[in-house]
PDB file of N, CA and C in Angstrom:
ATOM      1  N   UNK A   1       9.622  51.036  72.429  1.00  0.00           N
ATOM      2  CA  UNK A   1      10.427  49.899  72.062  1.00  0.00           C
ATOM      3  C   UNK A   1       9.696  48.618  72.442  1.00  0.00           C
ATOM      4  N   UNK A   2       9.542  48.001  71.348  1.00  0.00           N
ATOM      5  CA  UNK A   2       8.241  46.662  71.501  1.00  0.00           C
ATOM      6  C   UNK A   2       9.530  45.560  71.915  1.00  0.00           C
ATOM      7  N   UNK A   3       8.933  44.714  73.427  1.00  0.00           N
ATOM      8  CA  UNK A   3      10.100  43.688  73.887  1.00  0.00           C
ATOM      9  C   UNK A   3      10.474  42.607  73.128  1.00  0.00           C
ATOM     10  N   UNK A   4      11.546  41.943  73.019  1.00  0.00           N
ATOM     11  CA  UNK A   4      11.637  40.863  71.798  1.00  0.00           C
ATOM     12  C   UNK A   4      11.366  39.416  72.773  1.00  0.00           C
ATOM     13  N   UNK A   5      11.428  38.743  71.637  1.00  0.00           N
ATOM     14  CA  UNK A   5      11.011  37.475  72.155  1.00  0.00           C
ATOM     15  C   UNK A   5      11.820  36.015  71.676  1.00  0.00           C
ATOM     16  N   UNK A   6      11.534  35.230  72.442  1.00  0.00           N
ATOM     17  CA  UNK A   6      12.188  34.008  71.593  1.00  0.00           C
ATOM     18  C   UNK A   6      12.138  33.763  70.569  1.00  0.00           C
ATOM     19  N   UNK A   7      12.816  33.418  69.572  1.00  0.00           N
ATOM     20  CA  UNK A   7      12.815  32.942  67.926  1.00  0.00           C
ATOM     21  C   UNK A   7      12.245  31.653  68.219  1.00  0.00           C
ATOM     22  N   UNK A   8      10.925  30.888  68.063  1.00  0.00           N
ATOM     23  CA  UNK A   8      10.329  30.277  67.745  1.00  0.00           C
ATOM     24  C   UNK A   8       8.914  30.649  66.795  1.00  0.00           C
ATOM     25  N   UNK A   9       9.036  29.406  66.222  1.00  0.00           N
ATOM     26  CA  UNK A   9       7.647  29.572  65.707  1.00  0.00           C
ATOM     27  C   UNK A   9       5.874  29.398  66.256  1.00  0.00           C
ATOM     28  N   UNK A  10       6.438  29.057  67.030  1.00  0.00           N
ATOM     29  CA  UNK A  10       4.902  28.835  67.925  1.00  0.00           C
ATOM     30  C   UNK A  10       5.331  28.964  69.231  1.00  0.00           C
ATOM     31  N   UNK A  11       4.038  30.147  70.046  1.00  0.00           N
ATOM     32  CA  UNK A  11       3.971  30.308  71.398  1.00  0.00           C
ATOM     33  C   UNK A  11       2.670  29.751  72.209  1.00  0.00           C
ATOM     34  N   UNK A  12       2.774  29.061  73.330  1.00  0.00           N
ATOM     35  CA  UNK A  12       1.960  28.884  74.261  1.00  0.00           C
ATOM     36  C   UNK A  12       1.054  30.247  74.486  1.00  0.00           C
ATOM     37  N   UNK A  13      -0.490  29.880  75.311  1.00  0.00           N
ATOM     38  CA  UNK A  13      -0.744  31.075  75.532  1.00  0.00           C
ATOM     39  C   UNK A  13      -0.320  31.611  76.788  1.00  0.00           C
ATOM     40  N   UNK A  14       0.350  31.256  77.648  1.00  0.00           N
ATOM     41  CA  UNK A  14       1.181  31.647  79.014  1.00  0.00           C
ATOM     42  C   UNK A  14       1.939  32.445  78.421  1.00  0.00           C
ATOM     43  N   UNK A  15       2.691  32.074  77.552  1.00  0.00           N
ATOM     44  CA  UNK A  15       3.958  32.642  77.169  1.00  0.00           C
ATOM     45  C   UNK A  15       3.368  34.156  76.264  1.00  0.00           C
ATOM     46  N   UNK A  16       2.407  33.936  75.454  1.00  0.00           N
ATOM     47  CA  UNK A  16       2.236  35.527  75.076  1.00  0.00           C
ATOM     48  C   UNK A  16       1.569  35.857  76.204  1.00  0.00           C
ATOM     49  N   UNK A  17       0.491  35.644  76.820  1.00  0.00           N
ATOM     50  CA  UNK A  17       0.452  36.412  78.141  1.00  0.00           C
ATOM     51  C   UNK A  17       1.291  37.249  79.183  1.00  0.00           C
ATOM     52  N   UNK A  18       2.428  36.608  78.989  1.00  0.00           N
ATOM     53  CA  UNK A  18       3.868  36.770  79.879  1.00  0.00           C
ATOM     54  C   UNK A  18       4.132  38.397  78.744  1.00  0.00           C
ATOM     55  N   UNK A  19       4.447  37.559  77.526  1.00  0.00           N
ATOM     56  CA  UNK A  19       5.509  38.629  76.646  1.00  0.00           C
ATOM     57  C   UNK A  19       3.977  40.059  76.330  1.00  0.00           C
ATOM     58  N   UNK A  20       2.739  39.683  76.215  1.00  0.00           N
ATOM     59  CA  UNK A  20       1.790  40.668  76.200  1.00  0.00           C
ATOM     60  C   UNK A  20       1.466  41.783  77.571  1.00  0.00           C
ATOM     61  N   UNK A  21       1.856  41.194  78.345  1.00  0.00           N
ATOM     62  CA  UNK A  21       1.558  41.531  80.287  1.00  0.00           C
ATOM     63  C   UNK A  21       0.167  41.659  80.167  1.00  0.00           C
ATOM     64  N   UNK A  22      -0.422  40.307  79.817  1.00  0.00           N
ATOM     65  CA  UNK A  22      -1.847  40.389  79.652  1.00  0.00           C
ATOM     66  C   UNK A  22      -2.606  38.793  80.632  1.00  0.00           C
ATOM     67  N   UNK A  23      -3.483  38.458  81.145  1.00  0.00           N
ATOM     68  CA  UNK A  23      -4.065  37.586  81.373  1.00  0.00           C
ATOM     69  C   UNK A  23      -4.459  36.538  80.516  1.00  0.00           C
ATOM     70  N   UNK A  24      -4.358  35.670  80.964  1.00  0.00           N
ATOM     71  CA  UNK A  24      -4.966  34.425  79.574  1.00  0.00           C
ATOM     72  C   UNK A  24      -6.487  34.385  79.134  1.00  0.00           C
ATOM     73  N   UNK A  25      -7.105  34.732  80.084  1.00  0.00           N
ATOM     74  CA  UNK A  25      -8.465  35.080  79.935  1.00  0.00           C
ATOM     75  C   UNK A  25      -8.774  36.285  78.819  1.00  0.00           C
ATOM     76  N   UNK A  26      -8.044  37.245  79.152  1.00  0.00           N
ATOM     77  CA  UNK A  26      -8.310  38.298  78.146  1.00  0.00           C
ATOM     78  C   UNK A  26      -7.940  38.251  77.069  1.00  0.00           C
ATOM     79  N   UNK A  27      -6.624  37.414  76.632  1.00  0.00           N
ATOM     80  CA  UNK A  27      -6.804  36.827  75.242  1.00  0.00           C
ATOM     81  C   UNK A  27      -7.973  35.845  74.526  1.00  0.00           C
ATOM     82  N   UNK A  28      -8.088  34.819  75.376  1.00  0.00           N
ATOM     83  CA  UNK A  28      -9.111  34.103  75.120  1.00  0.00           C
ATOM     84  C   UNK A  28     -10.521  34.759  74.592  1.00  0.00           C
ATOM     85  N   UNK A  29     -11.027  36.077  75.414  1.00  0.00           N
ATOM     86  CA  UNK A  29     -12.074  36.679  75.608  1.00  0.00           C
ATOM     87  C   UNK A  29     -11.858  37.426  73.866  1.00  0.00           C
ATOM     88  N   UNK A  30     -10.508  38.090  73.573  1.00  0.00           N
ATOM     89  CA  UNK A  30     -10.246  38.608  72.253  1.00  0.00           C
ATOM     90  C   UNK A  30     -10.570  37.700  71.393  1.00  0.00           C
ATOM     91  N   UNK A  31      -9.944  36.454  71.182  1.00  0.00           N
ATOM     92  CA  UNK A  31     -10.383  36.178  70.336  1.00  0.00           C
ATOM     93  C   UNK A  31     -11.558  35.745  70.021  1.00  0.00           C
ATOM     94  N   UNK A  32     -12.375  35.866  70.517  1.00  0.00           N
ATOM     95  CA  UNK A  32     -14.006  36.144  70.653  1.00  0.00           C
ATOM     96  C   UNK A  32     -14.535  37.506  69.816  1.00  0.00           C
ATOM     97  N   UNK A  33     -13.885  38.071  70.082  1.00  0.00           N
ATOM     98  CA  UNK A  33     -13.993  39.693  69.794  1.00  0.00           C
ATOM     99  C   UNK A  33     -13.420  39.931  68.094  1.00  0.00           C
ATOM    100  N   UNK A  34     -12.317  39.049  68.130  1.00  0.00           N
ATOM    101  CA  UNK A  34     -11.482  39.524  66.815  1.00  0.00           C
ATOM    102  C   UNK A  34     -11.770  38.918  66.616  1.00  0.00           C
ATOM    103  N   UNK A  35     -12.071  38.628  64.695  1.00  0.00           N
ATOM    104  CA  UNK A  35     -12.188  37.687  63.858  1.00  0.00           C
ATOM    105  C   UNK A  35     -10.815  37.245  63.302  1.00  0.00           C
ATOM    106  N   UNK A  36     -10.262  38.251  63.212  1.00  0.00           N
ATOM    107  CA  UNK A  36      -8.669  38.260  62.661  1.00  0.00           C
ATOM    108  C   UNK A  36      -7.878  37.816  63.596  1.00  0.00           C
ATOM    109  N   UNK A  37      -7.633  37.220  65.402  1.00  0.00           N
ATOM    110  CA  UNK A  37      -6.787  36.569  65.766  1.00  0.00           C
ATOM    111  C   UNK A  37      -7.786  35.508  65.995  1.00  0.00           C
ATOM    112  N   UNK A  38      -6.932  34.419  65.552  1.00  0.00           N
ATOM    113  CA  UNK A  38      -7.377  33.026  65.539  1.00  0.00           C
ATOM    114  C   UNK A  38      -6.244  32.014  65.736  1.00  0.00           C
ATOM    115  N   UNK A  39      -5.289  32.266  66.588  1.00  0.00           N
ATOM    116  CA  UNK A  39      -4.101  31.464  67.002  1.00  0.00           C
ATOM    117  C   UNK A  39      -4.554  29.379  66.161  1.00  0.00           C
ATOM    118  N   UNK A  40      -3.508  29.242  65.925  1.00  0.00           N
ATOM    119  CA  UNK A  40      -3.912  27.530  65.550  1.00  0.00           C
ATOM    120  C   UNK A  40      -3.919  26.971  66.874  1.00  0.00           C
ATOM    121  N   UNK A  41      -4.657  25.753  66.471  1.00  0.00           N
ATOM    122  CA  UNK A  41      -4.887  24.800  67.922  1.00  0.00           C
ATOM    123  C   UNK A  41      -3.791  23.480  67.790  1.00  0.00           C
ATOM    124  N   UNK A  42      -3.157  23.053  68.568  1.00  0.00           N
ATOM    125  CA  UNK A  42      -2.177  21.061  68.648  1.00  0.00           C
ATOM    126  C   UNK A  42      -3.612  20.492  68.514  1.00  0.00           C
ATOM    127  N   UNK A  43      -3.172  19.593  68.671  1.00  0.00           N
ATOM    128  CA  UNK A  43      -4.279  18.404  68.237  1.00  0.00           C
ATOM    129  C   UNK A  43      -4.438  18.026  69.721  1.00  0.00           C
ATOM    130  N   UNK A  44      -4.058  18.383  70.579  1.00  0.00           N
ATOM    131  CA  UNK A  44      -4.749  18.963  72.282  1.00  0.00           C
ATOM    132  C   UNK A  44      -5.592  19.843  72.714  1.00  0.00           C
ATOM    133  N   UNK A  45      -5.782  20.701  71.799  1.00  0.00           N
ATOM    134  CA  UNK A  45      -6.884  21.881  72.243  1.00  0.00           C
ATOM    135  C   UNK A  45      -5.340  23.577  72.577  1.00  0.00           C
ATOM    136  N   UNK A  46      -4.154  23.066  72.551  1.00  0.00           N
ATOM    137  CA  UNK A  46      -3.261  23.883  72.949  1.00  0.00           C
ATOM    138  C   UNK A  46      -3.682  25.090  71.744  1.00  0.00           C
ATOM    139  N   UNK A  47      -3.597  26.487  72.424  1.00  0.00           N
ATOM    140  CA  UNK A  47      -3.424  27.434  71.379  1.00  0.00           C
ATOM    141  C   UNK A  47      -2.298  27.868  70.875  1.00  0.00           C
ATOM    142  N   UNK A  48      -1.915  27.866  69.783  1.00  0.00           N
ATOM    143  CA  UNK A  48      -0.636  28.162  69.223  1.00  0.00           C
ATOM    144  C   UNK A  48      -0.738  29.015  68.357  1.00  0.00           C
ATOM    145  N   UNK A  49       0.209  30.663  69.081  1.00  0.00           N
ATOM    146  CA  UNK A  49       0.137  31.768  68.192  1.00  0.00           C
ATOM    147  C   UNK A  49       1.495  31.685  67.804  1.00  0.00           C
ATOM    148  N   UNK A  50       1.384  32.534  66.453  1.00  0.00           N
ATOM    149  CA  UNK A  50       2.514  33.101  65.836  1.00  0.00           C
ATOM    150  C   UNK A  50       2.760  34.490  66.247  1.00  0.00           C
ATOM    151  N   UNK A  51       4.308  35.103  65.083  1.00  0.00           N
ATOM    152  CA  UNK A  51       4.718  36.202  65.746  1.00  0.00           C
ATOM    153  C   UNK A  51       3.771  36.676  65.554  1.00  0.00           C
ATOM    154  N   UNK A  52       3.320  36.856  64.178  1.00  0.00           N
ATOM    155  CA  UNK A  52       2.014  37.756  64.039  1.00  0.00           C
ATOM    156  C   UNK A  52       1.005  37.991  64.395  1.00  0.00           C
ATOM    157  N   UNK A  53       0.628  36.607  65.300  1.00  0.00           N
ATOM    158  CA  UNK A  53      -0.777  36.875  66.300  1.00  0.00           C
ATOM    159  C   UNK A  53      -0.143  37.854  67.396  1.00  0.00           C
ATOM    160  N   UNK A  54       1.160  37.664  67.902  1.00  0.00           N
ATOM    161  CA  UNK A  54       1.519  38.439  69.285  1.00  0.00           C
ATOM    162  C   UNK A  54       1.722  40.243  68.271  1.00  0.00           C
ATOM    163  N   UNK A  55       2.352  40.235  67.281  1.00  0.00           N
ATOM    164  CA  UNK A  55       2.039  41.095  66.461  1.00  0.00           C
ATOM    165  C   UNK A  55       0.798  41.970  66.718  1.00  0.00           C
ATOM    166  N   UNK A  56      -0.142  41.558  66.398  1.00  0.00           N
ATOM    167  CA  UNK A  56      -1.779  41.728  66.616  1.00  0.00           C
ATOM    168  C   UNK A  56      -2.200  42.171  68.005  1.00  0.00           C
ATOM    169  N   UNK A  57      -1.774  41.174  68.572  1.00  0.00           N
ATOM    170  CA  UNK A  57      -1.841  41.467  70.189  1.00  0.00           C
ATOM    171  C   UNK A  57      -1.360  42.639  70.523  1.00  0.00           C
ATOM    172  N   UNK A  58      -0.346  42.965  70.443  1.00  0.00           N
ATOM    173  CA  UNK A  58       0.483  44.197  70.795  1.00  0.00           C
ATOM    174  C   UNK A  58      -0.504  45.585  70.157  1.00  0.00           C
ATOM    175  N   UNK A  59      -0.968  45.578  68.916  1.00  0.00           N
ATOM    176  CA  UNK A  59      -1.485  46.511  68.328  1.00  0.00           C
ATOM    177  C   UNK A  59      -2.914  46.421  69.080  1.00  0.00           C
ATOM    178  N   UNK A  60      -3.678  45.629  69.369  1.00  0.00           N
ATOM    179  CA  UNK A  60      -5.031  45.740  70.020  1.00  0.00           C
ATOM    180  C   UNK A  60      -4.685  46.272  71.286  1.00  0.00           C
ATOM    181  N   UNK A  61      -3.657  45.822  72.418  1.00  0.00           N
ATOM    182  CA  UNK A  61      -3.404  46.173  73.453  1.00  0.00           C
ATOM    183  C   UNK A  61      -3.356  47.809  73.348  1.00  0.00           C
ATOM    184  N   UNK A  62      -2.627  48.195  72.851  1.00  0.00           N
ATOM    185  CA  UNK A  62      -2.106  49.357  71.951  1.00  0.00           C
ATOM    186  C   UNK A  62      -3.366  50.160  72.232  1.00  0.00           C
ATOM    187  N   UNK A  63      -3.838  49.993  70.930  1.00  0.00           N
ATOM    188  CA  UNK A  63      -5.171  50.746  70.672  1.00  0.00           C
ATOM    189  C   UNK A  63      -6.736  50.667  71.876  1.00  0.00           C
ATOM    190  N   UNK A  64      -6.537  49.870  72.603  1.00  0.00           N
ATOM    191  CA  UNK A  64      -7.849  49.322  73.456  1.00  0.00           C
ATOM    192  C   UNK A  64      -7.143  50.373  74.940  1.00  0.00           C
ATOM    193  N   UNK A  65      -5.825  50.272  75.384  1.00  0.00           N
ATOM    194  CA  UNK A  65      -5.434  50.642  76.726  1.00  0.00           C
ATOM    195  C   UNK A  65      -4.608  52.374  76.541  1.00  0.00           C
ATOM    196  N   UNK A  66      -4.249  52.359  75.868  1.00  0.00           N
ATOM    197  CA  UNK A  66      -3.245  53.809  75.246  1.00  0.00           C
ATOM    198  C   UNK A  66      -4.224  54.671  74.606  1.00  0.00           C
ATOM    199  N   UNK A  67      -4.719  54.355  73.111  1.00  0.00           N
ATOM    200  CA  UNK A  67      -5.501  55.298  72.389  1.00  0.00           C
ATOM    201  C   UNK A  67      -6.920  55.103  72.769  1.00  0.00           C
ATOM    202  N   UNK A  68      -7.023  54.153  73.840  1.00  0.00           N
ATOM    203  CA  UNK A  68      -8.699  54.324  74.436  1.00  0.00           C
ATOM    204  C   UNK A  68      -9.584  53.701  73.092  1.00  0.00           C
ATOM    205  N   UNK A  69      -9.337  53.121  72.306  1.00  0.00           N
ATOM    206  CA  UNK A  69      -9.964  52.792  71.184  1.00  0.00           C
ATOM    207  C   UNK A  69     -11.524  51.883  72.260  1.00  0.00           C
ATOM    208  N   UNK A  70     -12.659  51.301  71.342  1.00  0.00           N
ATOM    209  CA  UNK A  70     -13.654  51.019  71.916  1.00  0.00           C
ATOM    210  C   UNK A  70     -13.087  49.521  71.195  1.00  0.00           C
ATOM    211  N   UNK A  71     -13.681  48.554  71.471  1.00  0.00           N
ATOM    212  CA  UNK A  71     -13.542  46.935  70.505  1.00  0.00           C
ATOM    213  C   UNK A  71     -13.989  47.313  69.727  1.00  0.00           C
ATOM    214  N   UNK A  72     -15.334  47.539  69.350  1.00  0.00           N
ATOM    215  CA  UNK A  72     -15.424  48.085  67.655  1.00  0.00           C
ATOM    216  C   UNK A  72     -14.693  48.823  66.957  1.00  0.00           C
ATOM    217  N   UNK A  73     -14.115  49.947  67.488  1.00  0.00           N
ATOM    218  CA  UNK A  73     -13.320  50.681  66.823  1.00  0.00           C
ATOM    219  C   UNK A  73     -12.229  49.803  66.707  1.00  0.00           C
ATOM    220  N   UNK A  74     -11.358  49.439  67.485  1.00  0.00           N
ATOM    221  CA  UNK A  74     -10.522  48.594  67.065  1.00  0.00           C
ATOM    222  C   UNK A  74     -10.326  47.420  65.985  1.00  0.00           C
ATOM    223  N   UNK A  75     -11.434  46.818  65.899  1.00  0.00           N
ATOM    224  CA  UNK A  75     -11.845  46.199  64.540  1.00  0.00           C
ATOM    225  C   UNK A  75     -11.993  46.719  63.418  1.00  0.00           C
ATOM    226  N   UNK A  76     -12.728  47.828  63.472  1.00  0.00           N
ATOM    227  CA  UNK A  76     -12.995  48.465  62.101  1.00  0.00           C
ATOM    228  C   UNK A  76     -11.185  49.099  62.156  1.00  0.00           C
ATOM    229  N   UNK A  77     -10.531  49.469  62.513  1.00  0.00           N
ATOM    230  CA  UNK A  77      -8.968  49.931  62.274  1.00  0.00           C
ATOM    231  C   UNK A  77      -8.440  48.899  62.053  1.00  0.00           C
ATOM    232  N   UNK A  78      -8.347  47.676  62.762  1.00  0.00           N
ATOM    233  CA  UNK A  78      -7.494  46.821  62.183  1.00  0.00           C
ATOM    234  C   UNK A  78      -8.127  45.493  61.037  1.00  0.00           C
ATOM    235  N   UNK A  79      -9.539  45.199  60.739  1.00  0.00           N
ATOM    236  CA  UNK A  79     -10.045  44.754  59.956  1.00  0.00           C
ATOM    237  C   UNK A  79      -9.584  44.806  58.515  1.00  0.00           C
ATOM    238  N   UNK A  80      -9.092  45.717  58.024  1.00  0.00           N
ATOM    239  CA  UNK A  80      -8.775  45.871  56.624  1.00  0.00           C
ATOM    240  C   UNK A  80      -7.013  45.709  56.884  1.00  0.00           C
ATOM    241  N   UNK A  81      -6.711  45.739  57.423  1.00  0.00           N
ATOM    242  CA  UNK A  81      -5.097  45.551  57.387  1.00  0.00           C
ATOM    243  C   UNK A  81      -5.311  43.916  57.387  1.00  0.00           C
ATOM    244  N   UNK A  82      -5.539  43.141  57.990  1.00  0.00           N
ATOM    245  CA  UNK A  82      -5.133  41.959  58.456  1.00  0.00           C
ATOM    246  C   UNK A  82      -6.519  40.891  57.666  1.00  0.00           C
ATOM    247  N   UNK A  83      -7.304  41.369  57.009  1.00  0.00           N
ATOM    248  CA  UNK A  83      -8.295  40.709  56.095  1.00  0.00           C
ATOM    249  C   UNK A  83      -7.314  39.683  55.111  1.00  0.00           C
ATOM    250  N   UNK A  84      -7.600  38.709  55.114  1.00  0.00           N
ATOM    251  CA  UNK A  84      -6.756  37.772  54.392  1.00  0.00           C
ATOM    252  C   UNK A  84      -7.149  37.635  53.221  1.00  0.00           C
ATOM    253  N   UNK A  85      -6.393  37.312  52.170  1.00  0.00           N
ATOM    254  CA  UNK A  85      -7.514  37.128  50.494  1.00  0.00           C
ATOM    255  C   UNK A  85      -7.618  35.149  50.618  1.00  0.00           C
ATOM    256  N   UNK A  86      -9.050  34.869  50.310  1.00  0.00           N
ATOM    257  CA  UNK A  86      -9.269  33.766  50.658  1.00  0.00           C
ATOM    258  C   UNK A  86      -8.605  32.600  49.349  1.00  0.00           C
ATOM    259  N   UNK A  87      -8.038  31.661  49.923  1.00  0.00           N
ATOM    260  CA  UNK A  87      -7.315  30.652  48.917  1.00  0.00           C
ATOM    261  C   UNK A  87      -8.505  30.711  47.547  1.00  0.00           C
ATOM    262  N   UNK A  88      -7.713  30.587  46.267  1.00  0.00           N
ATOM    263  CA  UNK A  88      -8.833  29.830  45.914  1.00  0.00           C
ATOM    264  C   UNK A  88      -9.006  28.899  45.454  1.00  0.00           C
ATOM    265  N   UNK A  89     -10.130  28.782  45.191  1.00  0.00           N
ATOM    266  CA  UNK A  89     -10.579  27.268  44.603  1.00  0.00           C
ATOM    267  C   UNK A  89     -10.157  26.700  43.258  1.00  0.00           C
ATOM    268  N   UNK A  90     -10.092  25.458  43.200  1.00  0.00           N
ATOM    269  CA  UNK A  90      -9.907  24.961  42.433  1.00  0.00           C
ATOM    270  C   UNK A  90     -11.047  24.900  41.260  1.00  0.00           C
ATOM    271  N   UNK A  91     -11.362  25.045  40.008  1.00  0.00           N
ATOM    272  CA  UNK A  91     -11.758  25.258  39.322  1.00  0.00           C
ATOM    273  C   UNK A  91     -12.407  23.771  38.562  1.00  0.00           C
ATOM    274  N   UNK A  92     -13.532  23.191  37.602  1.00  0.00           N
ATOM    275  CA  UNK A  92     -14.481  21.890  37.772  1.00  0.00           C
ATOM    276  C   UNK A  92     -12.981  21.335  37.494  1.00  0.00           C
ATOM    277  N   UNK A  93     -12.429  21.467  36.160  1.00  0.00           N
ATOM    278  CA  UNK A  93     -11.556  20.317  36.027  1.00  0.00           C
ATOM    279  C   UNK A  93     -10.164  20.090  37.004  1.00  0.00           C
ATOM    280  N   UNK A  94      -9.835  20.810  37.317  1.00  0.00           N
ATOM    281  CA  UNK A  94      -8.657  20.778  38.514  1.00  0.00           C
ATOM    282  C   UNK A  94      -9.335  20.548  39.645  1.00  0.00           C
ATOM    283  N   UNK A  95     -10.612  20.481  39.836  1.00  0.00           N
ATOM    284  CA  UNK A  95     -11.087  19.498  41.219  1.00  0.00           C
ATOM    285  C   UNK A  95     -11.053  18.266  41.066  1.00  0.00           C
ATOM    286  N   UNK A  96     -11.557  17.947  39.736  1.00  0.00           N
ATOM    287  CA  UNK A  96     -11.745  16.022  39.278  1.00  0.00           C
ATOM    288  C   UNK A  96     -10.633  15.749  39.564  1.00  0.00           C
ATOM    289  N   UNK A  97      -8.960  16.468  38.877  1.00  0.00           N
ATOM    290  CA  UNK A  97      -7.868  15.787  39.121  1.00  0.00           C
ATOM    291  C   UNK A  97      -7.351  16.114  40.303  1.00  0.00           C
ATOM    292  N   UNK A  98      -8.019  17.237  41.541  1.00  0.00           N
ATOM    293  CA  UNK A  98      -7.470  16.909  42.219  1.00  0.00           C
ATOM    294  C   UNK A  98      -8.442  15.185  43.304  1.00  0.00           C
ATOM    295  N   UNK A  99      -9.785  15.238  42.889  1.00  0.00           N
ATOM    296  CA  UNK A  99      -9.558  13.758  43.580  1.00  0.00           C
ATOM    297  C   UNK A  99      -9.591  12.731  42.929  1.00  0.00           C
ATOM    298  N   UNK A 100      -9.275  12.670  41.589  1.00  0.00           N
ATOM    299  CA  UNK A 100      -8.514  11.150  41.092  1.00  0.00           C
ATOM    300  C   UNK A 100      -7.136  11.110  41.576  1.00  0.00           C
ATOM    301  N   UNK A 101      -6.422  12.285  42.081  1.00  0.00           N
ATOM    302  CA  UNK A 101      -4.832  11.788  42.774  1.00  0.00           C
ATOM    303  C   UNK A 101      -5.446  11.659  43.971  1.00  0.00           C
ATOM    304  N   UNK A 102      -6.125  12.137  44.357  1.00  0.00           N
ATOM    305  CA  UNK A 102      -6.697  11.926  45.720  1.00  0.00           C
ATOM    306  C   UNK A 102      -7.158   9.881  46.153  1.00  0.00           C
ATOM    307  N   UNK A 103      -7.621   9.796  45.178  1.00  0.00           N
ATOM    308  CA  UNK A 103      -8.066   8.613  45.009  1.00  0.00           C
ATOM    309  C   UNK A 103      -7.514   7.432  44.815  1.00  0.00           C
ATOM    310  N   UNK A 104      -6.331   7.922  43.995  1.00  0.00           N
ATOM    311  CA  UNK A 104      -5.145   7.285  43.669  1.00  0.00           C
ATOM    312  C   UNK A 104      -4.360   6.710  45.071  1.00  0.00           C
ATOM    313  N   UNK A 105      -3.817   8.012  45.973  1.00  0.00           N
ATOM    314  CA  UNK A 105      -3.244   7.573  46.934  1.00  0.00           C
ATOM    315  C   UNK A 105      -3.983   7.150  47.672  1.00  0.00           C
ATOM    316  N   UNK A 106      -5.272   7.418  47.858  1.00  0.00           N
ATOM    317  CA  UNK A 106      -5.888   6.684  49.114  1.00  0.00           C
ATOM    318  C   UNK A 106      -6.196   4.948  48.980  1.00  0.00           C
ATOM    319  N   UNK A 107      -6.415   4.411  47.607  1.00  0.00           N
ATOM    320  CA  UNK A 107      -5.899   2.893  47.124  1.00  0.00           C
ATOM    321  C   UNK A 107      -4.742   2.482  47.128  1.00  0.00           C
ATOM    322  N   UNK A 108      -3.405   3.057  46.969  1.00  0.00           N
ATOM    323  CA  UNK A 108      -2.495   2.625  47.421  1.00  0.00           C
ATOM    324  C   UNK A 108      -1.931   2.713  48.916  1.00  0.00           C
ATOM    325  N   UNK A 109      -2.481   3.654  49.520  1.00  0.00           N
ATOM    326  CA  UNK A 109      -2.357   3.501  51.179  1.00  0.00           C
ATOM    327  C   UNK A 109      -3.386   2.379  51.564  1.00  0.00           C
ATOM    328  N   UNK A 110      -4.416   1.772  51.326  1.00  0.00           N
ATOM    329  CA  UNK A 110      -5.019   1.085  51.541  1.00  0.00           C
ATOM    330  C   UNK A 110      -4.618  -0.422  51.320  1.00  0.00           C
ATOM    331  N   UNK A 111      -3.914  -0.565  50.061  1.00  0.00           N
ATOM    332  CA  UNK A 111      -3.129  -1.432  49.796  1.00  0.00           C
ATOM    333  C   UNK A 111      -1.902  -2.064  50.685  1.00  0.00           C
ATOM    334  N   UNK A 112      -1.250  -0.851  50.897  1.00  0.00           N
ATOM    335  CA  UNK A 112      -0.012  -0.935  51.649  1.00  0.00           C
ATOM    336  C   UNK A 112      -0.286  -1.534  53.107  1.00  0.00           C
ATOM    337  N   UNK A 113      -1.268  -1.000  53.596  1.00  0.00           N
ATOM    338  CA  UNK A 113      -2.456  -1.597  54.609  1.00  0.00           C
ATOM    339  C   UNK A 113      -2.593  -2.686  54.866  1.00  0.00           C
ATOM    340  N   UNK A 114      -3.277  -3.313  53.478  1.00  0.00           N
ATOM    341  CA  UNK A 114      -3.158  -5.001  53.624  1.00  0.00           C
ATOM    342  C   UNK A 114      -1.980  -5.671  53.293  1.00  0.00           C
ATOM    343  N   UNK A 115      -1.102  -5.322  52.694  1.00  0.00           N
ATOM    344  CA  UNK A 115       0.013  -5.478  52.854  1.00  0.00           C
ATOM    345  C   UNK A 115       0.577  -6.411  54.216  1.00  0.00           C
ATOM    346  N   UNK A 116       0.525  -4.938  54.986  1.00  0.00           N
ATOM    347  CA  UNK A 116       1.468  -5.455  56.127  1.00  0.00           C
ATOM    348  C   UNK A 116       0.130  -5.829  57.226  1.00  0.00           C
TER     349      UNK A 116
END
């Protein structure tokens, strides 16, 4: 039975440490290791995971301390689950328009600027 947690959308890394029973260091050290957890950063340097990073967490813990998995092995098992399909790109003519709107607003914010 995996423990529940607060309904928020973003956790400190104390706080998954706490809800992981893991050290902050050894997350830190993971995501070194994993390519696939990459918690977002505040515009402080703060790391901010989601459920799904503690998600992740739980399954590496899992597999690294229980099934004895090695870090490589653990990657190659969870690598293809959690591989993201990359956005894509915008294509020649839907780039031009996206920076003539681009361009657009950045002259009228500039405006508004001298404005006030």
């Amino acid at each position: 039975m995996q423990p529940s947690f607060p309904d928020k959308t973003y956790y400190k890394i104390g706080e998954v440490a706490k809800l992981a029973d893991l050290k902050s260091s050894v997350l830190r050290f993971w995501e070194t290791e994993f390519t696939f957890l990459r918690p977002e950063k505040s515009s402080s340097g703060q790391r901010l995971y989601t459920k799904q990073d503690i998600e992740t967490i739980q399954q590496i813990k899992h597999l690294l301390y229980q099934e004895k998995y090695t870090i490589e092995g653990v990657r190659k098992r969870l690598k293809p689950q959690r591989s993201r399909c990359p956005e894509p790109q915008p294509a020649g003519q839907e780039q031009q328009d996206l920076r003539s709107i681009l361009s657009q607003v950045r002259q009228e914010l500039v405006s508004l600027r001298a404005a006030l």
